[in-house]
Protein backbone atom coordinates (compact mmCIF):
# COMPACT_ATOMS: atom_id res chain seq x y z
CA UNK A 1 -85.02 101.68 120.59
CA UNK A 2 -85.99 98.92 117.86
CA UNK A 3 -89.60 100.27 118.20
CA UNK A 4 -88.35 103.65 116.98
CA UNK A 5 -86.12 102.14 114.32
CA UNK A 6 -88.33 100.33 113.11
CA UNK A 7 -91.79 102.81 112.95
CA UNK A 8 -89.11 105.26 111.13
CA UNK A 9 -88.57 102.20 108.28
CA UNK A 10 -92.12 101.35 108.17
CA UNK A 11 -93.25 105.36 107.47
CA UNK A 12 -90.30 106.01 104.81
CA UNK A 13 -91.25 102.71 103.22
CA UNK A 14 -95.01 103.55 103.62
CA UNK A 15 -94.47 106.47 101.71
CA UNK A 16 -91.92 105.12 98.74
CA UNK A 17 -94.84 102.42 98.25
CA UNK A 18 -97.45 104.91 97.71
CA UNK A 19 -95.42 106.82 95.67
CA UNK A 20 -95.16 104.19 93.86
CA UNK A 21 -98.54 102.74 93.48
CA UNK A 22 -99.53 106.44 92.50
CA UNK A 23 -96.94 106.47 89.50
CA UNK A 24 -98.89 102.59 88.36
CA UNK A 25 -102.40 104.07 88.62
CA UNK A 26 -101.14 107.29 86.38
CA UNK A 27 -99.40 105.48 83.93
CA UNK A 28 -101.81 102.88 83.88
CA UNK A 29 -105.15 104.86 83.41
CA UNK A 30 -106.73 103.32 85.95
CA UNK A 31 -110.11 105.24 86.80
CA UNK A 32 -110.50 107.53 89.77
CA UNK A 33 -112.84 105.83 91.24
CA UNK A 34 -110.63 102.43 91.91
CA UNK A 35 -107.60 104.71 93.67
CA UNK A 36 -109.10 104.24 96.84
CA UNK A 37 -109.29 100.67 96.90
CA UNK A 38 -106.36 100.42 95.26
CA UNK A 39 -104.38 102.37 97.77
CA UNK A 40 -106.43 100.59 100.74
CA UNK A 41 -105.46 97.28 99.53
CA UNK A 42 -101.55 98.21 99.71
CA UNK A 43 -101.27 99.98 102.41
CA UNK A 44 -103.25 97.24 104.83
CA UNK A 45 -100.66 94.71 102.58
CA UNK A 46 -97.95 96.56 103.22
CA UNK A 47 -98.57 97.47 106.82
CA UNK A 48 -99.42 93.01 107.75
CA UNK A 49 -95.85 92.93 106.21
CA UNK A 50 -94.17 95.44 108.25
CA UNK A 51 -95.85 94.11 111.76
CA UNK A 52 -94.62 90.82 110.96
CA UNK A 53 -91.44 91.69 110.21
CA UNK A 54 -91.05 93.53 113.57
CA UNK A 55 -92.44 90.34 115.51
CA UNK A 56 -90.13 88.33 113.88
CA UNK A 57 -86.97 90.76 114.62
CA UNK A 58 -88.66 91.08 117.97
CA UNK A 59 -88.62 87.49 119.01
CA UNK A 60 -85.25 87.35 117.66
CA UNK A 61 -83.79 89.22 120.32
């Protein structure tokens, strides 16, 4: 059950962050060519994050 809770948090939050990071490349100007890395980056970021927070609430219980 926390498995399911928590991959349904980690793919709504996936997608608000690249939602976001697509508004900061727009506004920014940033060329087309550095979107891929850009989104990469955050996403592997973002993802380390999320598996550590479930370990932590994991070990919790």
């Amino acid at each position: 059950m926390l498995l399911l809770i928590v991959v349904l948090f980690s793919v709504f939050y996936l997608f608000q962050i690249n939602r976001m990071t697509y508004a900061l490349v727009t506004q920014k100007d940033i060329p087309e060519e550095k979107h891929e890395k850009i989104f990469r980056t955050i996403n592997i970021l973002v993802t380390i994050l999320l598996i550590s927070f479930y370990v932590e609430v994991y070990v919790a219980l």
